[in-house]
Protein backbone atom coordinates (compact mmCIF):
# COMPACT_ATOMS: atom_id res chain seq x y z
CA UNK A 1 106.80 112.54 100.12
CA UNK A 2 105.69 109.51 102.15
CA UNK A 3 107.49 108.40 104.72
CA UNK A 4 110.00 105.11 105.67
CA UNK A 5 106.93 103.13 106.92
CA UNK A 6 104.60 104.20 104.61
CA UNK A 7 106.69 103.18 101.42
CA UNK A 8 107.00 99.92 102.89
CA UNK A 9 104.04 99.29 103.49
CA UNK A 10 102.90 100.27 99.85
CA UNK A 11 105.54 97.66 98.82
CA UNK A 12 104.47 94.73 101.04
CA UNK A 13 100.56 95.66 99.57
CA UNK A 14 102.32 95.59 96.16
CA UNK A 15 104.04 92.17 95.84
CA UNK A 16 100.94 90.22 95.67
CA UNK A 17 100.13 92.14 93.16
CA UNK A 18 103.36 91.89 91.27
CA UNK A 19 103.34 88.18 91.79
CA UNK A 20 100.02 87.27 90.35
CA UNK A 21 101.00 89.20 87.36
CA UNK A 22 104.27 87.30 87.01
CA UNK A 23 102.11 83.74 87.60
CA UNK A 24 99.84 85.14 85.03
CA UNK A 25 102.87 85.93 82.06
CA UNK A 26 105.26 83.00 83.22
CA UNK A 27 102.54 80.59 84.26
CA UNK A 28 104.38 78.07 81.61
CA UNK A 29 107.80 78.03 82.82
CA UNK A 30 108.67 75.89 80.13
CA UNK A 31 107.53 78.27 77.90
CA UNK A 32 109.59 80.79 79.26
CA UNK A 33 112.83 78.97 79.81
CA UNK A 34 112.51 77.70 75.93
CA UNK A 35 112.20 81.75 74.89
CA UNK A 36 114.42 83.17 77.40
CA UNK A 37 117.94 84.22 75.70
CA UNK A 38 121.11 82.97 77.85
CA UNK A 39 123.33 84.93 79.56
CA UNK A 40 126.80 85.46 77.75
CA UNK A 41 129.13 83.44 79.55
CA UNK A 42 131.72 86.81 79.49
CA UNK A 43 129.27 89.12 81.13
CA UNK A 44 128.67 86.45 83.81
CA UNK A 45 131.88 86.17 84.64
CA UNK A 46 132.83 90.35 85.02
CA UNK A 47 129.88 90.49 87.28
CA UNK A 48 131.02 87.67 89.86
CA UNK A 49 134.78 88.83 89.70
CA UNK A 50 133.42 92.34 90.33
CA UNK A 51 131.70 90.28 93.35
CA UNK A 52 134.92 89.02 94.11
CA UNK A 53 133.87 85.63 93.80
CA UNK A 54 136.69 84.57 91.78
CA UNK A 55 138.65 84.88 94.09
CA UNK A 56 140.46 81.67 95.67
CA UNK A 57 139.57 81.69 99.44
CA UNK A 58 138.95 78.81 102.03
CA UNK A 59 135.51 80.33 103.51
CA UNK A 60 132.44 79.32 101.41
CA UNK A 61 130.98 82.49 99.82
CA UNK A 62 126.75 82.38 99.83
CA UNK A 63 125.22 83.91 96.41
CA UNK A 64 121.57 84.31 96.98
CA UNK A 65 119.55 84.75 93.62
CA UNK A 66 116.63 87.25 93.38
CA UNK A 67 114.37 86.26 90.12
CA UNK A 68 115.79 83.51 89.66
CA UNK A 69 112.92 81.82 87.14
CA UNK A 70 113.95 79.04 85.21
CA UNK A 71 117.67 79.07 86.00
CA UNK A 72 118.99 80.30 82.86
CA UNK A 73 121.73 82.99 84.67
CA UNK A 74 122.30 80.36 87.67
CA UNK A 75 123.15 77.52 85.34
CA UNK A 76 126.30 79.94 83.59
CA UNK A 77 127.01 81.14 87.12
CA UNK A 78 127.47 78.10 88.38
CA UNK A 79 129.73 77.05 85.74
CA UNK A 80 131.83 80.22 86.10
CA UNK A 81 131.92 79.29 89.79
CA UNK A 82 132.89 75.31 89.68
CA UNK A 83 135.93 75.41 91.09
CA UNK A 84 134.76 78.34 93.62
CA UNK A 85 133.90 77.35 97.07
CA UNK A 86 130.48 79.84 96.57
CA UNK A 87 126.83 77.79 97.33
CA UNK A 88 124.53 79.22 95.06
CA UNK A 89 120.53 79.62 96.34
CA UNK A 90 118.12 80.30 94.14
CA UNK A 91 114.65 82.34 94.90
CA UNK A 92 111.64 83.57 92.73
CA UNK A 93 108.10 84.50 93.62
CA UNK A 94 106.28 82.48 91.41
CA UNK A 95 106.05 78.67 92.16
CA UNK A 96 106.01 77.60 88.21
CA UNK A 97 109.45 79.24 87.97
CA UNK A 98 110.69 77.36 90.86
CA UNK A 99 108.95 73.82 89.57
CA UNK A 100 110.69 74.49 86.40
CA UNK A 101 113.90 75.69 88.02
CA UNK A 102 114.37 72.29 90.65
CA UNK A 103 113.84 70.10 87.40
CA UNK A 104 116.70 72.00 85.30
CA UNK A 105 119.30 72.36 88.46
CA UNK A 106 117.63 69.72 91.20
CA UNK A 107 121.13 70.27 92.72
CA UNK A 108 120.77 74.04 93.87
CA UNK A 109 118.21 75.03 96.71
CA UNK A 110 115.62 77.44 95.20
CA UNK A 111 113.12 79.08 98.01
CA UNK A 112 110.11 80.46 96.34
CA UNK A 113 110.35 83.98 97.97
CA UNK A 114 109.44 87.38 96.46
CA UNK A 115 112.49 89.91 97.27
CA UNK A 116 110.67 91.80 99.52
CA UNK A 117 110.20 89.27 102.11
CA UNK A 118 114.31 88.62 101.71
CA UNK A 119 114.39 89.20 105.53
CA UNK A 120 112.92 86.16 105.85
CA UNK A 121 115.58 84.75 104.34
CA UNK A 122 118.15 85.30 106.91
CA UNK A 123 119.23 82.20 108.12
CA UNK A 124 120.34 81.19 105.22
C-alpha cells in the first residue's frame, strides 16, 4: 500500500495528465455546453438544502465549484440560490471551459484550477 506522501504525489504527477485529456475531449466548450443535458432544477435544489444553503441567515455562505465547465449546474444553482446570501465561485482545469463559462455567467468568478491544487484556493 503506498503511503500518505506517495499517493499524493502520484496525484499531483497525474493532473496534468488528466487535464490535457479533458483540453483534448472539451477543447470546444461550445460544443460541450450545446450537448451537455441540464441539471433538473429539483435535484439542485435537495442538494443545496442538504448543504443547508437554503437556509435564511445574515452571514454570506461561499460555494466553491469543482468542474465547473460551461456552467450548466452553476446557472440552476444560482437560480435556486437568488434570494440566498451564498457567492458562488466557479473553477475547472481546462481554460476552454472557463472561456466558455465567463461568457455564459460573466457575473460569477471562475478560477481555472484543477481540484487538486484547491489549497491554493484558500483565500478565497
Amino acid at each position: 500500500m503506498a503511503s500518505k506522501d506517495q499517493s499524493d504525489l502520484d496525484n499531483q504527477e497525474s493532473t496534468p495528465k488528466l487535464i490535457n485529456i479533458a483540453q483534448k475531449g472539451f477543447g470546444q466548450a461550445s460544443n460541450y455546453e450545446k450537448a451537455r443535458n441540464d441539471y433538473p432544477l429539483e435535484a439542485v435544489k435537495f442538494l443545496l438544502k442538504q448543504l443547508r444553503l437554503l437556509d435564511k441567515t445574515t452571514e454570506q455562505s461561499k460555494v466553491l465549484e469543482l468542474g465547473s465547465g460551461t456552467g450548466k449546474f452553476t446557472r440552476v444553482m444560482l437560480e435556486v440560490l437568488k434570494d440566498q446570501n451564498v457567492r458562488v465561485i466557479a473553477s475547472d482545469p481546462v481554460d476552454q471551459m472557463c472561456e466558455q463559462f465567463k461568457r455564459l455567467q460573466p457575473d460569477v468568478d471562475v478560477i481555472q484550477c484543477a481540484a487538486e491544487d484547491i489549497r491554493k484556493l484558500a483565500f478565497l
